[in-house]
N, C-alpha and C. Protein backbone atom coordinates (compact mmCIF):
# COMPACT_ATOMS: atom_id res chain seq x y z
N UNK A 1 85.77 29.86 141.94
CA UNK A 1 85.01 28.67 141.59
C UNK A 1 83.72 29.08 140.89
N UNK A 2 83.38 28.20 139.96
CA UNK A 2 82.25 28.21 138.81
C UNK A 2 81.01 27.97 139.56
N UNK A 3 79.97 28.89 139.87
CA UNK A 3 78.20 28.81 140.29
C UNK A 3 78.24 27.52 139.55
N UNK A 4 77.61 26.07 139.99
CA UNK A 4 77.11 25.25 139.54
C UNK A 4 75.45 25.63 139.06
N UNK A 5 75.44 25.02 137.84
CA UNK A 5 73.88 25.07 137.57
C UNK A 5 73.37 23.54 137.78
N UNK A 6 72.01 24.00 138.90
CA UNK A 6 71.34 23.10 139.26
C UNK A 6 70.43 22.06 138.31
N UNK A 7 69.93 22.57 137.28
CA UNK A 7 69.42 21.60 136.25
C UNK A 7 70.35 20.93 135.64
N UNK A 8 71.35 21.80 135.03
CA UNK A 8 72.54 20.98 134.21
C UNK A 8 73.18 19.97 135.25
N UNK A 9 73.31 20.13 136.44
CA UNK A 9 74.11 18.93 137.04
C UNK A 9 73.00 17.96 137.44
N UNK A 10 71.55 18.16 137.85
CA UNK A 10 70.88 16.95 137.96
C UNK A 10 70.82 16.33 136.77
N UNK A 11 70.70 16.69 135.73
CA UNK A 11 70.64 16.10 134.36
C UNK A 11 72.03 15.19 134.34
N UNK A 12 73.38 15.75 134.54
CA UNK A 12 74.30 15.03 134.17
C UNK A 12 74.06 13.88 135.60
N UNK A 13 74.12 14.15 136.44
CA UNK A 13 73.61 12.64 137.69
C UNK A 13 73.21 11.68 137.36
N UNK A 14 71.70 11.72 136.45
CA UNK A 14 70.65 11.05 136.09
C UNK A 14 71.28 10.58 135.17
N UNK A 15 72.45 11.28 134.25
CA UNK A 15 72.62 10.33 132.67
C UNK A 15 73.40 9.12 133.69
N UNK A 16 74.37 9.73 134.64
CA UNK A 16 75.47 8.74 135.18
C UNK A 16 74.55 7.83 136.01
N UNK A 17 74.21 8.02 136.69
CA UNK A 17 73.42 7.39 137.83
C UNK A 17 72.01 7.34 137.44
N UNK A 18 70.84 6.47 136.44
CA UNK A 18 69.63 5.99 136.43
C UNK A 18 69.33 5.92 137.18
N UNK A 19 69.40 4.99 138.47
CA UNK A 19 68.24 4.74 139.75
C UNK A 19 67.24 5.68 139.79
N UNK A 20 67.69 7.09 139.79
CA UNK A 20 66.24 8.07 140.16
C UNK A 20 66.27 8.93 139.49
N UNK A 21 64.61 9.23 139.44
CA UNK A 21 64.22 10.01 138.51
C UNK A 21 64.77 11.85 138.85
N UNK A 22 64.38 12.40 138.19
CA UNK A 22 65.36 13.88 138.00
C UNK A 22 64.60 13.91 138.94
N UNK A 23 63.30 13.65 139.63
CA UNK A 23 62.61 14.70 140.74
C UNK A 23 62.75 14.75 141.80
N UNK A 24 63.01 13.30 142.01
CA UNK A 24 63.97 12.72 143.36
C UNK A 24 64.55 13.63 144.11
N UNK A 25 65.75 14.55 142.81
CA UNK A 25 66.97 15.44 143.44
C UNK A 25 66.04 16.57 143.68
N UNK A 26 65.04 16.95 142.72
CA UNK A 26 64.51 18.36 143.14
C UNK A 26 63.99 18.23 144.39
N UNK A 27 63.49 17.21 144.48
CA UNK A 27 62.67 16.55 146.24
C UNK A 27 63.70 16.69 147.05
N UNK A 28 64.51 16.14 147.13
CA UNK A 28 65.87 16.39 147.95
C UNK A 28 66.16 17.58 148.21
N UNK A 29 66.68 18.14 147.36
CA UNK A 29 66.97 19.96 147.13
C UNK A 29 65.84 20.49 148.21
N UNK A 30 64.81 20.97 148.01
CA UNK A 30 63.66 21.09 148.51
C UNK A 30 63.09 20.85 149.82
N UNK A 31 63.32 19.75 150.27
CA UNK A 31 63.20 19.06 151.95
C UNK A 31 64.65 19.57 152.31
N UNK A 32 65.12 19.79 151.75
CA UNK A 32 67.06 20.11 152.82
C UNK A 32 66.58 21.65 152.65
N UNK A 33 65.73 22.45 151.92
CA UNK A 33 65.72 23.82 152.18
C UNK A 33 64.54 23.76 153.24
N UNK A 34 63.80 23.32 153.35
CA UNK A 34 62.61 22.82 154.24
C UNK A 34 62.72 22.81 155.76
N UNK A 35 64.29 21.65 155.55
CA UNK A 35 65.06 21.52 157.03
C UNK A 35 65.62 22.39 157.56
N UNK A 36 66.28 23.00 156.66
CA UNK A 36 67.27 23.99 157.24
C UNK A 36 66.62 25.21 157.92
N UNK A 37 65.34 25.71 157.21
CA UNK A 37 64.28 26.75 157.63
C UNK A 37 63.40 26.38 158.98
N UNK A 38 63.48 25.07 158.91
CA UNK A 38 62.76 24.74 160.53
C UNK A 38 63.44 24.40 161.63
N UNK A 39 65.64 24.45 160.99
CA UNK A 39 65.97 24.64 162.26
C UNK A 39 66.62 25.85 162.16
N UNK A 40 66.39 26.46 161.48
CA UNK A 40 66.67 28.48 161.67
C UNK A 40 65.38 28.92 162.10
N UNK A 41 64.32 28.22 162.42
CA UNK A 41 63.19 28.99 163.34
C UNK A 41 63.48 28.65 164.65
N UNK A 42 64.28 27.44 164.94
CA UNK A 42 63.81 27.24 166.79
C UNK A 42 65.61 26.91 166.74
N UNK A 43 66.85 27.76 166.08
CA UNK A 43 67.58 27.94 166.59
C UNK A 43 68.19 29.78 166.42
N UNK A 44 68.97 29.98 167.25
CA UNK A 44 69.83 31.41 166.86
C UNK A 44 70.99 31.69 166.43
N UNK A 45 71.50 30.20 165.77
CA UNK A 45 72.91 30.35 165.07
C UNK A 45 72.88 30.79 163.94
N UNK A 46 71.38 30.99 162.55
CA UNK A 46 71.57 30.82 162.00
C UNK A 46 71.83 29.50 161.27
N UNK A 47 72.20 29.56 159.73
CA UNK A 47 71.94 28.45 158.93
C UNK A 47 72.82 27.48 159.04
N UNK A 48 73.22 26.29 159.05
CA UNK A 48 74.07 25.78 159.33
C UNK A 48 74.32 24.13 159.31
N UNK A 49 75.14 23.44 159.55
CA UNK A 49 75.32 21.68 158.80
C UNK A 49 74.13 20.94 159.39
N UNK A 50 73.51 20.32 158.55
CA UNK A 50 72.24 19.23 158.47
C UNK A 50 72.66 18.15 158.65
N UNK A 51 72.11 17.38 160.08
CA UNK A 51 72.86 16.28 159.78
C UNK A 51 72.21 15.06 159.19
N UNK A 52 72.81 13.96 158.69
CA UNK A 52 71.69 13.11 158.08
C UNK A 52 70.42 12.37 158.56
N UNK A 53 70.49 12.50 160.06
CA UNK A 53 69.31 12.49 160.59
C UNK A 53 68.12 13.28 160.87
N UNK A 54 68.58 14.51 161.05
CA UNK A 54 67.89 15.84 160.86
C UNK A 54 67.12 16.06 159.20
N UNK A 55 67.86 15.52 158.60
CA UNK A 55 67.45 15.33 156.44
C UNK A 55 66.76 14.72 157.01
N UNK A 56 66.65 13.42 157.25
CA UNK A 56 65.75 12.25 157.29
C UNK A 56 64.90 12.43 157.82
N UNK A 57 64.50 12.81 159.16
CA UNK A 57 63.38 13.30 159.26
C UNK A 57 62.56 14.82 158.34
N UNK A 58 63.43 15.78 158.17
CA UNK A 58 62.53 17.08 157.35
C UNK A 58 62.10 16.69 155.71
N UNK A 59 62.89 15.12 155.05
CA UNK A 59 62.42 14.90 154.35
C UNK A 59 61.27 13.90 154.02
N UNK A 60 60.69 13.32 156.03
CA UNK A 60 59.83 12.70 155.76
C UNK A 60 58.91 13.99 155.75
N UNK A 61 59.03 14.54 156.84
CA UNK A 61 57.72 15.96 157.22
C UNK A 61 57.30 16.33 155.52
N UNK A 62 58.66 17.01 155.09
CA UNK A 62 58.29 17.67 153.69
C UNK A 62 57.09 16.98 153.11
N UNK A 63 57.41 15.41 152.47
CA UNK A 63 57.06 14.42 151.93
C UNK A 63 55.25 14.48 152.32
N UNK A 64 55.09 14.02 153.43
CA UNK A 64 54.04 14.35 153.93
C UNK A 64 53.03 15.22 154.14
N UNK A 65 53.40 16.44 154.22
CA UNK A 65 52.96 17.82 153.99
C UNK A 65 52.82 18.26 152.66
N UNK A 66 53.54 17.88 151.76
CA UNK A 66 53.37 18.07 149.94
C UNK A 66 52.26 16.91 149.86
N UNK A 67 53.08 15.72 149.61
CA UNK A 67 52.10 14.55 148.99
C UNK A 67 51.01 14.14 149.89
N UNK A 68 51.07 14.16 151.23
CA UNK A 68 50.27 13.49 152.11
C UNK A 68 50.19 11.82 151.95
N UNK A 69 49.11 11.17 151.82
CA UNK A 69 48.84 9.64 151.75
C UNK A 69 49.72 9.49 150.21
N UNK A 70 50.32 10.27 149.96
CA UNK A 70 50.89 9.43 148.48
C UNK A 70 52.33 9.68 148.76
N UNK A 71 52.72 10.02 149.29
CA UNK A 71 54.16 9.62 149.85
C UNK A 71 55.12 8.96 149.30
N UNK A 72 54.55 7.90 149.98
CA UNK A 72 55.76 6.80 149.75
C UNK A 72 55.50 6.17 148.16
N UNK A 73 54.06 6.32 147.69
CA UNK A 73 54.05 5.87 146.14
C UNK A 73 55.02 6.51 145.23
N UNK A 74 55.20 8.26 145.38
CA UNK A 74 55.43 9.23 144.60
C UNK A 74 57.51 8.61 144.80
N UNK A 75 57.68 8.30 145.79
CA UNK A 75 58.73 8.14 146.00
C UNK A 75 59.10 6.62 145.29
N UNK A 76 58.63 6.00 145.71
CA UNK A 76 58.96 4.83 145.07
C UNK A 76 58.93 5.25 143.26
N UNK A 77 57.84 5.44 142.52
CA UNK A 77 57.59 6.11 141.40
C UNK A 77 58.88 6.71 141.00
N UNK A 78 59.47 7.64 141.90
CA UNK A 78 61.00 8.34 141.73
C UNK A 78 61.93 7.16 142.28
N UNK A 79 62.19 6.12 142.28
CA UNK A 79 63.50 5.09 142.50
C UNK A 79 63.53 5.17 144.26
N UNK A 80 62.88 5.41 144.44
CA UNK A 80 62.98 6.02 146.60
C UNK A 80 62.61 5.03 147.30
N UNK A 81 63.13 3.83 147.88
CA UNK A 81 62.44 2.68 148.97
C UNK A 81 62.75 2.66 150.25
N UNK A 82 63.87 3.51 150.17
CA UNK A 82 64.21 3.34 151.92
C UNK A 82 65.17 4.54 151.64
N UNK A 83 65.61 4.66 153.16
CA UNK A 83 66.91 5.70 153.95
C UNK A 83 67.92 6.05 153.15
N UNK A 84 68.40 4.93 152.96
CA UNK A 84 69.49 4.60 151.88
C UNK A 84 69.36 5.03 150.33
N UNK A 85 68.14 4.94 150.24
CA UNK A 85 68.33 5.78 148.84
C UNK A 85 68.66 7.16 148.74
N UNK A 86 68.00 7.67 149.85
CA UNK A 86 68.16 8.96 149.92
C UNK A 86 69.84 9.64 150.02
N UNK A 87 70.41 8.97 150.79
CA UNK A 87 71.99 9.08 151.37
C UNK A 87 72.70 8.89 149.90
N UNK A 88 72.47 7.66 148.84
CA UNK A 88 72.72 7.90 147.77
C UNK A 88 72.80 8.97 146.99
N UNK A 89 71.13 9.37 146.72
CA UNK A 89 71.03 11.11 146.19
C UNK A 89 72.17 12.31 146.89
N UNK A 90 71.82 12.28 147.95
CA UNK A 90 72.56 13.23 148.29
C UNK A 90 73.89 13.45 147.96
N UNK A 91 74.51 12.01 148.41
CA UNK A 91 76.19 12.06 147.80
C UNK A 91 76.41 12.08 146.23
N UNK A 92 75.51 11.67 145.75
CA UNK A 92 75.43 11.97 144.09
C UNK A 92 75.49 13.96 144.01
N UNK A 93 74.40 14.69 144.77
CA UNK A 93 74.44 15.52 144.71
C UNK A 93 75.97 16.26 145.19
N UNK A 94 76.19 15.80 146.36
CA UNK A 94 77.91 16.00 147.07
C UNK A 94 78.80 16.31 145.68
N UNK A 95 78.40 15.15 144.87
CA UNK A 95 79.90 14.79 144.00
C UNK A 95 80.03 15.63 142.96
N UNK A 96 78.60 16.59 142.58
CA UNK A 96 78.73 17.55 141.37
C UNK A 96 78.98 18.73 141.97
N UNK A 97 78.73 19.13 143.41
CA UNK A 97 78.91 19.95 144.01
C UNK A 97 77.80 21.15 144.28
N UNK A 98 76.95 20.19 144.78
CA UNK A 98 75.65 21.01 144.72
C UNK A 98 74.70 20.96 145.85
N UNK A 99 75.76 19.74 147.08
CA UNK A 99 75.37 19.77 148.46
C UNK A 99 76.80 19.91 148.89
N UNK A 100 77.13 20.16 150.05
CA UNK A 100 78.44 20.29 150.80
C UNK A 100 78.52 19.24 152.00
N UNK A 101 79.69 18.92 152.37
CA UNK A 101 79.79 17.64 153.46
C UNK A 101 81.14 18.24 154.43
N UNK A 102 80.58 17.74 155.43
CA UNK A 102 81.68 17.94 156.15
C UNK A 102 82.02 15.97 156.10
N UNK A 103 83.90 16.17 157.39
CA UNK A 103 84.71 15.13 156.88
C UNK A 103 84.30 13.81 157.71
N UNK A 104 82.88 14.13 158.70
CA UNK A 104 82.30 13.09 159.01
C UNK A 104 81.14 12.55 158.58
N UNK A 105 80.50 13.12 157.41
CA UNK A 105 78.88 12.83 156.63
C UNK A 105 79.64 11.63 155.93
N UNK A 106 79.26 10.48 155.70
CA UNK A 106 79.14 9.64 154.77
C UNK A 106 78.19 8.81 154.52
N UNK A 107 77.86 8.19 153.24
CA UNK A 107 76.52 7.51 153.09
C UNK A 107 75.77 6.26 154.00
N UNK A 108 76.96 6.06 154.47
CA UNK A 108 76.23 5.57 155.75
C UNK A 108 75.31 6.00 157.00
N UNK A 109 75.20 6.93 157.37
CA UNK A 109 74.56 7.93 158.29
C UNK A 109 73.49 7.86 157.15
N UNK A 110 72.92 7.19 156.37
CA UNK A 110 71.42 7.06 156.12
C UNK A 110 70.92 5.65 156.58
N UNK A 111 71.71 4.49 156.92
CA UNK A 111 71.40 3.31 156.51
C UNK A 111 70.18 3.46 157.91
N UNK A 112 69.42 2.83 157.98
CA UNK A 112 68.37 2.29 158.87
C UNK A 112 67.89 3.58 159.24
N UNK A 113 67.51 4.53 158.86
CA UNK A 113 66.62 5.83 159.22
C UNK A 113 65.49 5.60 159.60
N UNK A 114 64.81 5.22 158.88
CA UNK A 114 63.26 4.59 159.35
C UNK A 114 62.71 3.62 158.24
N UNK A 115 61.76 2.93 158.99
CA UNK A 115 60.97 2.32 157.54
C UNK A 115 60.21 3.08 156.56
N UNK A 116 59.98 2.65 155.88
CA UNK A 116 59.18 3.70 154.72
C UNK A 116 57.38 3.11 155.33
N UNK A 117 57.01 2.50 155.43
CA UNK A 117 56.22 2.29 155.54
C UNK A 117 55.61 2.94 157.19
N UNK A 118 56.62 2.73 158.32
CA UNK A 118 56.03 3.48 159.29
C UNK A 118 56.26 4.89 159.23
N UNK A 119 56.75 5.42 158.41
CA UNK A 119 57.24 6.94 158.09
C UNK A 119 55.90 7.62 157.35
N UNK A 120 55.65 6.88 156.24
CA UNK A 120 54.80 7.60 155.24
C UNK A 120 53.33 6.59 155.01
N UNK A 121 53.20 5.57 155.63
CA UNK A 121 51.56 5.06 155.02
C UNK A 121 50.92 5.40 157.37
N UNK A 122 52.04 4.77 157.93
CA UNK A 122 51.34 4.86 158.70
C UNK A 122 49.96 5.84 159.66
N UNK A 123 51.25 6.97 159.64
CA UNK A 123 50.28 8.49 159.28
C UNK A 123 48.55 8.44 159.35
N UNK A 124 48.45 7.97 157.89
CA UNK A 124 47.03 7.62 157.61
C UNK A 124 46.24 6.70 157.60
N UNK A 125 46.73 5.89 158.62
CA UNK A 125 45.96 4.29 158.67
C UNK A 125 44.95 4.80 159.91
N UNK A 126 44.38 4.11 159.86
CA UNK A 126 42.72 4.88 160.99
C UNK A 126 43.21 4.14 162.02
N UNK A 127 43.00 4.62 163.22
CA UNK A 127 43.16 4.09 164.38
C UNK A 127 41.89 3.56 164.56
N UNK A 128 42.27 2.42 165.42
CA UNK A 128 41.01 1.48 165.63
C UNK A 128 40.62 1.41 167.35
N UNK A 129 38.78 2.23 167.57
CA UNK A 129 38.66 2.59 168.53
C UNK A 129 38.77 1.39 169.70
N UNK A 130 39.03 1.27 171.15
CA UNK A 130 38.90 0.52 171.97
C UNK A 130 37.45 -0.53 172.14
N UNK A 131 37.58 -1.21 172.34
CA UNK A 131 36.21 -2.00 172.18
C UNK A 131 35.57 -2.26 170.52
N UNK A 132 36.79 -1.81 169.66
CA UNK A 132 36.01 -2.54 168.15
C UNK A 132 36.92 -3.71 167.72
N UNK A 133 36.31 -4.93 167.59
CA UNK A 133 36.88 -6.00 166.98
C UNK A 133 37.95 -5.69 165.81
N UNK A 134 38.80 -5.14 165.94
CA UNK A 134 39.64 -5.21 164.38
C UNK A 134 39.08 -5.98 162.84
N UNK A 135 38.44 -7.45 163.41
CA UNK A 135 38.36 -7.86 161.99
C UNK A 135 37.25 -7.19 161.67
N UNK A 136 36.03 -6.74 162.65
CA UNK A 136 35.14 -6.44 162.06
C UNK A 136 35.05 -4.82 161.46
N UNK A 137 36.38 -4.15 161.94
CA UNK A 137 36.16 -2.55 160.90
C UNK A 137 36.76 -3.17 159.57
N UNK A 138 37.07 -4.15 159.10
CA UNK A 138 37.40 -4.49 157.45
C UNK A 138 36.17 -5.01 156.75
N UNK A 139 35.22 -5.16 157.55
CA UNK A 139 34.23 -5.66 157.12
C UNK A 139 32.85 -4.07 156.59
N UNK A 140 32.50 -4.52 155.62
CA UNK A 140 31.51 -3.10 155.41
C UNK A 140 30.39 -2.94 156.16
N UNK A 141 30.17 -1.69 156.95
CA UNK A 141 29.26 -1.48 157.58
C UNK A 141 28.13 -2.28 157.61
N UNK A 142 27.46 -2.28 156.25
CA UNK A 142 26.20 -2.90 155.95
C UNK A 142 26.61 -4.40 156.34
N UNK A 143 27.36 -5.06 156.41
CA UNK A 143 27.25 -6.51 156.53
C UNK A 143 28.11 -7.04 158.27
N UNK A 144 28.24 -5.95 158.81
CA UNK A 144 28.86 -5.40 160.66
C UNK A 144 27.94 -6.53 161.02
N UNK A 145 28.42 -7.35 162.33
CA UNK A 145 27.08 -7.55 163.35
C UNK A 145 26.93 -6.61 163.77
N UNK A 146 25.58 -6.43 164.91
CA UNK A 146 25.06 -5.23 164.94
C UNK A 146 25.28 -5.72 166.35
N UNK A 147 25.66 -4.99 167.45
CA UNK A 147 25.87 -5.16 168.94
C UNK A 147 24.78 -4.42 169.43
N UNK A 148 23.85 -3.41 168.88
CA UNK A 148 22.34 -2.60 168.93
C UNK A 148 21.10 -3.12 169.47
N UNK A 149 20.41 -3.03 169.86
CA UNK A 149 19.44 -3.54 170.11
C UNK A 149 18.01 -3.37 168.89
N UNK A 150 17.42 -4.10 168.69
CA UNK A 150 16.46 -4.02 167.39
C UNK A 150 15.42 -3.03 168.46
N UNK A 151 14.78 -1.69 167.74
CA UNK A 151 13.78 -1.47 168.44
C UNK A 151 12.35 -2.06 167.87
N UNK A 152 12.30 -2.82 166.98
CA UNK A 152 11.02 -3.11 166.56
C UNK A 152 10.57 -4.62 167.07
C-alpha cells in the first residue's frame, strides 16, 4: 500500500467536502497526536485506538492550550460549532486514509460531546466572588456602589 501524502489528501477533502477550512484537519491531525501522547504517558501499552471521546476531550485540552480564550472563535473561523463537526473531519480523514477506524467508531460517537461554549469560553469567564452582587461586577468600577465607608 501507497504512504498517503498528508497535504495532497487534505487538499483533495477540502475540494470534495467545503465545510472546513484545510486547518481544521491540521487541528485534528495535531490534537489526535496530542491525545495519543497523553495516553502513552499514564498508560504502559503503548500507542493505541482513541476513542471518540478520549479525541473529544484532547481536542478540547489541545484547543485551549494553543489558542486559549480564542478557541472556539478560531474554530468556528475553521467551519467547527460543535462535536459533530469534528466526527465529520475525522471520517473525512478515515475515507482518504489518513486516520484508521476500528468496526465500532462511527460518526456518531461524536454527537453530543460537549457544548462548545462550556468547553472553550467557559474556562475564562471570571468567577464571581461570594458576597458580590453579579449585576454589579458588569458595572465599571468607577460607577460600583461603594459598600465602604467614606473616611472624610
Amino acid at each position: 500500500m501507497e504512504a498517503v501524502n498528508f497535504d495532497k489528501a487534505v487538499e483533495q477533502i477540502v475540494q470534495r467536502d467545503g465545510r472546513y477550512h484545510r486547518e481544521a484537519y491540521l487541528f485534528v491531525r495535531d490534537a489526535l497526536d496530542h491525545t495519543q501522547k497523553n495516553i502513552l504517558r499514564n498508560a504502559k501499552d503503548g500507542i493505541r485506538h482513541v476513542s471518540a471521546q478520549e479525541l473529544l476531550e484532547g481536542l478540547r485540552a489541545y484547543g485551549l492550550q494553543f489558542y486559549g480564550p480564542m478557541t472556539m472563535l478560531v474554530l468556528n473561523d475553521w467551519g467547527i460549532r460543535r462535536c459533530e463537526d469534528f466526527g465529520e473531519i475525522v471520517f473525512n480523514m478515515i475515507d482518504f486514509g489518513l486516520f484508521a477506524k476500528t468496526d465500532q467508531d462511527n460518526r456518531n460517537d461524536f454527537k453530543g460531546g460537549y457544548l462548545f461554549e462550556e468547553a472553550f469560553q467557559k474556562p475564562f469567564v471570571p468567577n464571581i466572588r461570594p458576597g458580590i452582587d453579579p449585576q454589579q461586577t458588569s458595572i465599571p468600577a468607577s460607577e460600583r456602589k461603594s459598600e465602604s465607608v467614606d473616611p472624610a
